[in-house]
Protein backbone atom coordinates (compact mmCIF):
# COMPACT_ATOMS: atom_id res chain seq x y z
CA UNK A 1 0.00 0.00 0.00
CA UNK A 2 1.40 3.38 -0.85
CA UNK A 3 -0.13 6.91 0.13
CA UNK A 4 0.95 9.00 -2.67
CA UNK A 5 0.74 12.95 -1.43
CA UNK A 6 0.19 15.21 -4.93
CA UNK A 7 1.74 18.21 -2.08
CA UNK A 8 4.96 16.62 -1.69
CA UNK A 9 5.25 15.07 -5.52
CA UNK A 10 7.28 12.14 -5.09
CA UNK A 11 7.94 9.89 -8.45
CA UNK A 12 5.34 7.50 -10.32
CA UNK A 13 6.47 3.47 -9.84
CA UNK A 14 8.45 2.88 -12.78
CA UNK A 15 9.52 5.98 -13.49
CA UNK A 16 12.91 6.96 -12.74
CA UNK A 17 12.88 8.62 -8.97
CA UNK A 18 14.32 12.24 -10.24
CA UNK A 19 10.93 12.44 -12.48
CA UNK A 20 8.33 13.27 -11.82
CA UNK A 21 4.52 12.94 -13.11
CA UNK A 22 2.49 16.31 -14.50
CA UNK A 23 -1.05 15.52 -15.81
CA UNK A 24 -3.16 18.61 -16.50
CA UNK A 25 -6.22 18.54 -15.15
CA UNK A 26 -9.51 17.80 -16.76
CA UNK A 27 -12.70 19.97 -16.32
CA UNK A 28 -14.32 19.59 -13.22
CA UNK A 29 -16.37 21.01 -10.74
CA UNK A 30 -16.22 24.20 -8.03
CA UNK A 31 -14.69 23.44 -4.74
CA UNK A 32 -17.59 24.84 -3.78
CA UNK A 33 -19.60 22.21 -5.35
CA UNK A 34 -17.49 19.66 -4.04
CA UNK A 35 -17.96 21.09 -0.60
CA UNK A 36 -21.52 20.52 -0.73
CA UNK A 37 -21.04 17.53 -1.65
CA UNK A 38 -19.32 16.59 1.34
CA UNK A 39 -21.46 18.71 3.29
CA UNK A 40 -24.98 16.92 2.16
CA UNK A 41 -23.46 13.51 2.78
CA UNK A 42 -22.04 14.41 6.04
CA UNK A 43 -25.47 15.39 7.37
CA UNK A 44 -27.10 11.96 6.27
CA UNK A 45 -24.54 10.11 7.82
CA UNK A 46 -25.57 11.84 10.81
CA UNK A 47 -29.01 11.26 10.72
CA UNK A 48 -27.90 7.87 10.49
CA UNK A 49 -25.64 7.99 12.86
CA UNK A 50 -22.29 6.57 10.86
CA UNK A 51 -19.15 7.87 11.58
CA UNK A 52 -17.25 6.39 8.79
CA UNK A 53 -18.73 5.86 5.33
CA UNK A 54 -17.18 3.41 2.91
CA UNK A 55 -18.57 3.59 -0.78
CA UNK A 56 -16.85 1.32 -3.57
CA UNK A 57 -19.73 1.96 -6.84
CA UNK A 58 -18.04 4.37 -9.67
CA UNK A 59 -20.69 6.64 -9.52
CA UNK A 60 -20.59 7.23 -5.87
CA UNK A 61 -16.88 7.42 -5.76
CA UNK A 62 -16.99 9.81 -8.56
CA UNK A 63 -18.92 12.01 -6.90
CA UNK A 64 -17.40 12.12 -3.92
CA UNK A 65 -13.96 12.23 -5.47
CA UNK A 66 -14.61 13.47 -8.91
CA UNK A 67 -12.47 10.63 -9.81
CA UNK A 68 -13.18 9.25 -13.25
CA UNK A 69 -12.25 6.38 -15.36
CA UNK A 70 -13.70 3.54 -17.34
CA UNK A 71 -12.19 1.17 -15.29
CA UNK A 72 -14.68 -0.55 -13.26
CA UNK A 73 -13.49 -3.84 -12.43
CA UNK A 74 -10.67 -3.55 -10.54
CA UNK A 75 -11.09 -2.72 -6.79
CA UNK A 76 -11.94 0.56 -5.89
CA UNK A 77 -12.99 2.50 -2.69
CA UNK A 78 -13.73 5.89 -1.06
CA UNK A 79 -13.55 6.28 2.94
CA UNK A 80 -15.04 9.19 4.66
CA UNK A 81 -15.18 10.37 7.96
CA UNK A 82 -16.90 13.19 9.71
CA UNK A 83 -13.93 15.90 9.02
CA UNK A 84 -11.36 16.02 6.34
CA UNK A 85 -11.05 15.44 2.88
CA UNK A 86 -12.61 11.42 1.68
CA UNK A 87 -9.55 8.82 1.61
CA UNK A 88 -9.31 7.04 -1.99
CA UNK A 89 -8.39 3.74 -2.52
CA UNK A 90 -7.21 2.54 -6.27
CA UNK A 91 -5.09 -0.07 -8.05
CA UNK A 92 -1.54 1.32 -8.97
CA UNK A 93 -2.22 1.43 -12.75
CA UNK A 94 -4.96 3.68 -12.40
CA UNK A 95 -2.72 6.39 -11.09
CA UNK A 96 -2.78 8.71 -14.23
CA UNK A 97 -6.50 8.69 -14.14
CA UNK A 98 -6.37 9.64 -10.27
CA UNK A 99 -3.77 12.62 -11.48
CA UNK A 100 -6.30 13.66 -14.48
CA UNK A 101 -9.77 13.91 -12.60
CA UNK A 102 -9.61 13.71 -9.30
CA UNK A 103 -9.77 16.75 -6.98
CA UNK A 104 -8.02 15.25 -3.54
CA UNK A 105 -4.79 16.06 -2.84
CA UNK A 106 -3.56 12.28 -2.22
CA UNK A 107 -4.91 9.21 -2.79
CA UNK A 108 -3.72 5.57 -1.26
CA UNK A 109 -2.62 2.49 -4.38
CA UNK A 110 -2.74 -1.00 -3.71
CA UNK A 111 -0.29 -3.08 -6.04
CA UNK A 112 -1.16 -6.08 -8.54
CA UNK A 113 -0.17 -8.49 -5.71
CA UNK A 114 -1.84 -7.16 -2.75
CA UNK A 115 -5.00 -8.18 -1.72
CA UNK A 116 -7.41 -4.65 -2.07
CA UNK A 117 -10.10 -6.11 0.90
CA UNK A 118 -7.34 -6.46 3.19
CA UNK A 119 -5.69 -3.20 2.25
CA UNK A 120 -8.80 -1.30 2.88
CA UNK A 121 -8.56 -2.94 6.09
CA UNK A 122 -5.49 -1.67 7.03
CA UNK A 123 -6.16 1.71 5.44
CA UNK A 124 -8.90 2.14 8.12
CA UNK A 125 -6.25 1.05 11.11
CA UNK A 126 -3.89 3.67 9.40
CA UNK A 127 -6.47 6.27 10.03
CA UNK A 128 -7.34 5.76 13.28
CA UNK A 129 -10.95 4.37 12.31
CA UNK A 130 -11.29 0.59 12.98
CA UNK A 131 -13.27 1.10 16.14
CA UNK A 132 -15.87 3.51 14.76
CA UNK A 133 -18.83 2.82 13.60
CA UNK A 134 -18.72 1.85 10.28
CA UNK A 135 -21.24 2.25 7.09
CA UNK A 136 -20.54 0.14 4.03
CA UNK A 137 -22.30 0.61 0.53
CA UNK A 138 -22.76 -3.47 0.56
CA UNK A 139 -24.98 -3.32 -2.69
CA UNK A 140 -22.71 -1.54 -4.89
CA UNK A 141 -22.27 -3.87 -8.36
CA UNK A 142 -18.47 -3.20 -8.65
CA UNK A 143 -17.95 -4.87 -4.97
CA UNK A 144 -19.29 -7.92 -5.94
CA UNK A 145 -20.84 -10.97 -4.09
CA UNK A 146 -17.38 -12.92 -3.61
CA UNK A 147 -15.69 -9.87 -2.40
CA UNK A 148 -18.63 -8.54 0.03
CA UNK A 149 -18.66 -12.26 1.72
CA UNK A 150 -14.82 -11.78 2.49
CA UNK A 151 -15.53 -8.12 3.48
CA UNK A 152 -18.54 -9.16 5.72
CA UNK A 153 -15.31 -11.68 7.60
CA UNK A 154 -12.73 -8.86 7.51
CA UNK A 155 -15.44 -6.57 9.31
CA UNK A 156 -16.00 -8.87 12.24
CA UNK A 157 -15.75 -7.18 15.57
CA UNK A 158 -16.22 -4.12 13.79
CA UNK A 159 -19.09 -1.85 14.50
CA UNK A 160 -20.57 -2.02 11.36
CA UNK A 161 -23.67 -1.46 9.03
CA UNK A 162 -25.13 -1.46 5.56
CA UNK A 163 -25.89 2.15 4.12
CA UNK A 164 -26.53 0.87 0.86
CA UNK A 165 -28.50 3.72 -1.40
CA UNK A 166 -26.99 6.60 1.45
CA UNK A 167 -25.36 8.66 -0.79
CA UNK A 168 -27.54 7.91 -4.24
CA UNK A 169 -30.26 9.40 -2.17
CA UNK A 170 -28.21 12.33 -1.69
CA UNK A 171 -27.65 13.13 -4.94
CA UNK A 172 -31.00 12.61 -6.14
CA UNK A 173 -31.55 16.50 -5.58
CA UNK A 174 -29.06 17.96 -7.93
CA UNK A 175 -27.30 21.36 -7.88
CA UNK A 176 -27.23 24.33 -10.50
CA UNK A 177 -23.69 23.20 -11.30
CA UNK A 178 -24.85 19.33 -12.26
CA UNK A 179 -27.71 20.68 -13.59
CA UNK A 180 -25.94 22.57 -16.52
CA UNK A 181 -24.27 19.43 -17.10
CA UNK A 182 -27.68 17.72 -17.79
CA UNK A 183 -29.07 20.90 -19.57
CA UNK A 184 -25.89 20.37 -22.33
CA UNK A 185 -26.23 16.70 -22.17
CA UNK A 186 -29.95 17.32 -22.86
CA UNK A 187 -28.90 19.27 -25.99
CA UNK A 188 -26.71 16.61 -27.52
CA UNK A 189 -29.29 14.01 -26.63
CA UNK A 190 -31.50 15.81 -29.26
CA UNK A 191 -28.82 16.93 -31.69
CA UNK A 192 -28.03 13.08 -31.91
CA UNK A 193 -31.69 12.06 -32.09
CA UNK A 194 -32.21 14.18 -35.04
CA UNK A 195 -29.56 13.46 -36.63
CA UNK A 196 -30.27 9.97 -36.68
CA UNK A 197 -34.43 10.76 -37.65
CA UNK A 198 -32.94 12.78 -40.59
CA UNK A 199 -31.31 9.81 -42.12
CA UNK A 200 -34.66 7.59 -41.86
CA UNK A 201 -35.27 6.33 -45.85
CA UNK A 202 -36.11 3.10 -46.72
CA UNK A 203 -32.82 0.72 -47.55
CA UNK A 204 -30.92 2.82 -45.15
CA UNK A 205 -29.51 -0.20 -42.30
CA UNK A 206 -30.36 0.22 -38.44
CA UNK A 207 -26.42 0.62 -38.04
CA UNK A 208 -26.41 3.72 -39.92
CA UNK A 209 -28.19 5.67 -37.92
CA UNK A 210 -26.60 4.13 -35.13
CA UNK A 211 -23.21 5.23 -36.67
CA UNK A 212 -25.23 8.88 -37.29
CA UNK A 213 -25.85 9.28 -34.16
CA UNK A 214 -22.81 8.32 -32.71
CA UNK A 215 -20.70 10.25 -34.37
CA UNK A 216 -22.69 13.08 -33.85
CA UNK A 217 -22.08 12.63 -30.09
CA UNK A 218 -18.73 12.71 -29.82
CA UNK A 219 -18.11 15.20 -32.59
CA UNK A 220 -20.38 17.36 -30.44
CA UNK A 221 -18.59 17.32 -26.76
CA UNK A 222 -20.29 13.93 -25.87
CA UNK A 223 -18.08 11.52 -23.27
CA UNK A 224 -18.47 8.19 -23.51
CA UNK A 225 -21.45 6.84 -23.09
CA UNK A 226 -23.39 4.42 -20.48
CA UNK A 227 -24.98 2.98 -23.44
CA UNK A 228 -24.64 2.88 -27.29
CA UNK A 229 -27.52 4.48 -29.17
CA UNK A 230 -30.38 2.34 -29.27
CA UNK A 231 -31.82 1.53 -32.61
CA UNK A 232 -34.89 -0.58 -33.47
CA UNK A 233 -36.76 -0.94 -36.80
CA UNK A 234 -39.68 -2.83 -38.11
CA UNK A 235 -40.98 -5.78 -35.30
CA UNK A 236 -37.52 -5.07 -33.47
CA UNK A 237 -39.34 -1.94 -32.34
CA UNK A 238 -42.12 -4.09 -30.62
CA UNK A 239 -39.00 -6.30 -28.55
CA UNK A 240 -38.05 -4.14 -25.11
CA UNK A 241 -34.40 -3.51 -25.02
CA UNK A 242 -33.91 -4.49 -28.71
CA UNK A 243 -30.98 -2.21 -30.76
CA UNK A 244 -29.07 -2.89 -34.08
CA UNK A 245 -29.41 -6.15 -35.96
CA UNK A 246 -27.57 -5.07 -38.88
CA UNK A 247 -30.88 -5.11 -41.70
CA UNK A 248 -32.62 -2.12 -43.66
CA UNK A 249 -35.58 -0.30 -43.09
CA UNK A 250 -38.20 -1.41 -45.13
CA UNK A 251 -41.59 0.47 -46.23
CA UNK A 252 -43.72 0.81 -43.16
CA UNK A 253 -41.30 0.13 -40.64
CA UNK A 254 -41.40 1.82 -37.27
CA UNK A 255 -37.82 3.52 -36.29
CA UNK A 256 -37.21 3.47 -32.91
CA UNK A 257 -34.62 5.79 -31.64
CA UNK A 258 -33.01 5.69 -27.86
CA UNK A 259 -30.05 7.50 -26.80
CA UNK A 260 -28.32 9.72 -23.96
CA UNK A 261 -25.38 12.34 -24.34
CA UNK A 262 -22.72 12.03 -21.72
CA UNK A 263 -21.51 15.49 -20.18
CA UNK A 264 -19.08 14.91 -17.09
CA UNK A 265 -21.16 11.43 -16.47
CA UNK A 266 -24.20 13.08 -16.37
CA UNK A 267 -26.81 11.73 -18.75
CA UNK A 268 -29.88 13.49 -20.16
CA UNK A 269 -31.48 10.63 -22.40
CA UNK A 270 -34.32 11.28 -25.43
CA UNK A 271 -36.31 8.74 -26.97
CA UNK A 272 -38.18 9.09 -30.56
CA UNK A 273 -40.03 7.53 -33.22
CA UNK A 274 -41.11 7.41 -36.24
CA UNK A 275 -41.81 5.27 -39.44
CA UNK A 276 -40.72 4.96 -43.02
CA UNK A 277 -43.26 6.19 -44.71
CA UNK A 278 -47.27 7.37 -43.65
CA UNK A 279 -48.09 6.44 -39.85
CA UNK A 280 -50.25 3.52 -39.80
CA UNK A 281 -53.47 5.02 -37.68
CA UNK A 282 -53.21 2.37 -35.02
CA UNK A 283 -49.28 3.64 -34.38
CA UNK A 284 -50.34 7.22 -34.02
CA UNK A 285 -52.72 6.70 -31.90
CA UNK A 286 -50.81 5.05 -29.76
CA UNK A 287 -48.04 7.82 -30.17
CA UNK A 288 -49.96 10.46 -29.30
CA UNK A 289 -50.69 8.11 -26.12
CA UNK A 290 -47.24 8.59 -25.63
CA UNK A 291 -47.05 12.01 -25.89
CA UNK A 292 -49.91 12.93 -23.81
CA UNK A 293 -48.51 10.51 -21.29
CA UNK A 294 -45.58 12.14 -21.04
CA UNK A 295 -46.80 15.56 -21.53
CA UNK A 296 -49.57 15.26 -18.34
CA UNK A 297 -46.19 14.26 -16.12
CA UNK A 298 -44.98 17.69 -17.25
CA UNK A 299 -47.87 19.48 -15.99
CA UNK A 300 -48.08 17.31 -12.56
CA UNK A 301 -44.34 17.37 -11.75
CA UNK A 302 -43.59 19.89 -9.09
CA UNK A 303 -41.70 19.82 -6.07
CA UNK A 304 -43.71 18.32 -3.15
CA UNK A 305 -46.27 16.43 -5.45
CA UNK A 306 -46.02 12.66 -4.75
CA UNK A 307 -44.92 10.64 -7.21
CA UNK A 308 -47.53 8.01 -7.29
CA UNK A 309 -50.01 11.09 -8.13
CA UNK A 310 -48.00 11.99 -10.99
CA UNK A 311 -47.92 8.52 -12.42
CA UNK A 312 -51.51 8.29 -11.45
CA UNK A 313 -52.48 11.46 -13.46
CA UNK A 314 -50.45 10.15 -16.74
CA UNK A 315 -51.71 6.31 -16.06
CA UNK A 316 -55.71 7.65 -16.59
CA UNK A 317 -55.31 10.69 -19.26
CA UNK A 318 -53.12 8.73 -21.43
CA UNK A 319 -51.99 5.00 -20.59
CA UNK A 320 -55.37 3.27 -19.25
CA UNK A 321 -57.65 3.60 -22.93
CA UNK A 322 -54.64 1.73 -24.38
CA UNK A 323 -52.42 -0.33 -22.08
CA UNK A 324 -54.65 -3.31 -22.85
CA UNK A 325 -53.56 -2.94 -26.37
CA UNK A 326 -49.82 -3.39 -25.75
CA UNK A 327 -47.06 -4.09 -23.78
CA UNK A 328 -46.44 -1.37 -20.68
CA UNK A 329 -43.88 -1.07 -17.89
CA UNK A 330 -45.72 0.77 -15.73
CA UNK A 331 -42.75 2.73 -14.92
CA UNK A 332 -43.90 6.22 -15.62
CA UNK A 333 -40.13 8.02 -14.70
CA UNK A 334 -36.79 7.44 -13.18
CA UNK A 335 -34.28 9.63 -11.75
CA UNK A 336 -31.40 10.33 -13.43
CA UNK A 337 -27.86 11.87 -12.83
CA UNK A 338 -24.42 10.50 -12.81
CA UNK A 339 -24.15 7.13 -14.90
CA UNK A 340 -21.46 4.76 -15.75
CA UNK A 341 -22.04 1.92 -18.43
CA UNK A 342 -23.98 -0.48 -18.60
CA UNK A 343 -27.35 2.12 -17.87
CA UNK A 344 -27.78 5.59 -17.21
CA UNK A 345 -30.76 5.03 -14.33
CA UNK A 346 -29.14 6.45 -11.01
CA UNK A 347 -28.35 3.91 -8.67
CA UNK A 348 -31.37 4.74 -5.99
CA UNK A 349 -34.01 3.46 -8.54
CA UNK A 350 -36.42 6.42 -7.87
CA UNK A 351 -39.41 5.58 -10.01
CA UNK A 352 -42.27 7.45 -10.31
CA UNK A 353 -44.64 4.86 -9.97
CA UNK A 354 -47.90 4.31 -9.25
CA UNK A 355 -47.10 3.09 -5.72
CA UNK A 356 -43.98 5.15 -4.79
CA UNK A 357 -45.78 7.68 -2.51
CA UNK A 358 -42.77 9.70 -1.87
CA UNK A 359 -42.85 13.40 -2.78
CA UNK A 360 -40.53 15.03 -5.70
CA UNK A 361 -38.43 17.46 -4.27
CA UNK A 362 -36.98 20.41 -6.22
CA UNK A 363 -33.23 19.43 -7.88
CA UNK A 364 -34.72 15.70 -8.97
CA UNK A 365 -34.15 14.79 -12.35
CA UNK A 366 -36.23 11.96 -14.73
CA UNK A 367 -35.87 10.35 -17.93
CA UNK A 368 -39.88 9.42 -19.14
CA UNK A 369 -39.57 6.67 -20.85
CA UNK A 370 -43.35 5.97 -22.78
CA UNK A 371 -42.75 3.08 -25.06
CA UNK A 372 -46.11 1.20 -25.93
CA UNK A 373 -44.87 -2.04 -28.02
CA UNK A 374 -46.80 -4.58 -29.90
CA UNK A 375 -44.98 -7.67 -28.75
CA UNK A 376 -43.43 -8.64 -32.11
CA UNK A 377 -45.31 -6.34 -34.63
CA UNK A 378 -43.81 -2.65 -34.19
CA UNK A 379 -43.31 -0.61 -31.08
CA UNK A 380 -43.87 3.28 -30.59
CA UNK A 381 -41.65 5.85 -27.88
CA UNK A 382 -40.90 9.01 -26.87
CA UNK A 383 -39.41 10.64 -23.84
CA UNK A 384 -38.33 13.53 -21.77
CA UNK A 385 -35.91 13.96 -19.16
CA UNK A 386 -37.43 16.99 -16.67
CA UNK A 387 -36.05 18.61 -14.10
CA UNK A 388 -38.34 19.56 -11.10
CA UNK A 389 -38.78 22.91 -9.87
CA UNK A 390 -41.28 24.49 -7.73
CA UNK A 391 -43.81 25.47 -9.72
CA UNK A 392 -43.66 22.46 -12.37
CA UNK A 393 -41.16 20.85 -14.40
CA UNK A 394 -38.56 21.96 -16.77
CA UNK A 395 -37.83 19.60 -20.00
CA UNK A 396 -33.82 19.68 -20.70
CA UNK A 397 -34.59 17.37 -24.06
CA UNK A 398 -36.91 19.62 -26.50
CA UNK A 399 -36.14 18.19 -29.65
């Protein structure tokens, strides 16, 4: 274990000792926004009385951190207490992304031999915090079941807790700074989207557009992505979850397009469709369904409404004279932020749902995702991502 201070720059492993490492920083946020950060967290851990919390997902150490990298595999983990900057844990190799993104002035490497779940052991000895009470993000997908089984044995005698979902419910409410981030996200989402519409003829294959819209992405400021644009044409549009299958659009096909621009991990997805050709009655119909559906959440959304009354309002004007007609998730919203591959829903799964009674709160933001599929004939979408304010909601995806 090494504890590498970026105050007193001492050489990279391999390099030879009278270098030394200079990696410009990328863009990232105010120290005043990662103050709050800090802050907000702090005061749940409080409330739940945790002295020490211990997150290992990318998206939580990211925010905490502002570290950023697409390595999510190897063994990774953020310690904070009640005072002081959070302690960061990485693999060695990962040291010029730690240099690049990361706002803390130090952060502590394990090696390719050492064992990480043992070195975050000691790490917590080091600092003085063994005999505190603990809070571990158990849940988190890049921990892993084999690794939280040997954490759960390292942890013994250890006061200790599962705070799974602590800080994802903190940053459900989102500042004016992440906010922008969605607002340009947002923008991309829909340059993208059109982009790929534009190109909808018939012989023209499902990976073009893909490629279309893609390309317009990254040529645009895009980072990479939590997911690949989604593309589905003809009876692919009527499979959930269905993208490129490599075939053309033929006369009459639906087009269904999915995607979400990546600004500094925040995603602001957009969903559209359309068909090659006139729209078969039956499909706009059920598009304007979609619309309506998505367009009464607009009008409900507001800080302090419960959610279940927003999906309740959308569910009767819009979804109940056709769900028996297709296939419905009955997921009217989720919330979301920060997102590393493979999705772009935040990590809390806030749905708004017809039986999530829980209020929105000002700061939240949604992706509405209305797709009403004919299981195997054609499928139509569309979608929004909102942001709530207090007197209603604010779309960051107007096509």
């Amino acid at each position: 274990m090494t504890r590498l201070s970026l105050l007193h720059p001492r050489h990279f492993a391999g390099a030879p000792r009278e270098e030394y490492v200079i990696v410009p920083k990328e863009k990232s946020f105010s120290p005043e926004e990662h103050q709050r950060r800090l802050a907000a967290v702090r005061s749940e851990m409080a409330a739940q009385e945790i002295d020490v919390l211990i997150v290992f997902s990318s998206d939580n150490v990211y925010y905490l951190t502002g570290y950023c990298s697409v390595n999510s595999w190897d063994f990774q983990a953020c310690i904070l207490s009640d005072t002081g900057e959070p302690v960061l844990l990485l693999f060695a190799f990962e040291m010029g992304r730690f240099l690049a993104s990361s706002w803390l002035s130090d952060v502590v490497l394990y090696a390719a031999e050492d064992d990480p779940l043992v070195t975050a052991m000691q790490l917590l000895g080091d600092l003085g915090l063994s005999s505190r009470k603990l809070g571990i993000e158990d849940d988190s997908p890049n921990l892993g079941v084999a690794k939280y089984k040997r954490l759960q044995n390292l942890l013994r005698g250890k006061r200790w807790r599962d705070v799974s979902g602590l800080v994802d419910q903190v940053r459900l409410v989102k500042s004016e700074e992440e906010v922008a981030c969605l607002r340009e996200a947002g923008r991309l989402s829909c340059m993208a989207a059109q982009s790929a519409l534009d190109q909808v003829a018939e012989g023209v294959y499902d990976h073009d557009l893909a490629s279309v819209a893609y390309s317009t992405l990254r040529r645009n400021g895009s980072d990479f992505m939590c997911m690949e644009p989604i593309i589905a044409i003809g009876h692919r549009s009527g499979l959930a979850h269905s993208t490129v299958d490599h075939i053309p659009i033929r006369h009459g096909d639906s087009v269904f397009v999915e995607l979400g621009a990546c600004v500094r991990r925040y995603t602001a997805p957009v969903m559209r469709t359309t068909v090659a050709g006139p729209m078969p009655a039956e499909r706009a119909r059920l598009l304007e369904a979609a619309d309506l559906a998505v367009q009464t959440i607009v009008d409900t959304a507001r800080d302090g409404t419960l959610a279940s009354e927003v999906a309740a309002a959308a569910f009767n004007k819009a979804i109940k004279p056709v769900v028996d007609q297709v296939q419905f998730h009955y997921n009217f919203g989720y919330s979301v932020g920060i997102g590393f591959p493979p999705d772009w829903l935040e990590p809390s799964h806030f749905f708004i749902q017809l039986t999530n009674h829980v209020p929105l709160r000002e700061g939240m933001t949604f992706h509405l995702p209305f797709t009403l599929r004919v299981l195997g004939a054609y499928g139509v979408g569309t979608s929004e991502t909102i942001l709530i304010r207090k007197g209603g909601a604010e779309i960051l995806t107007r096509l």
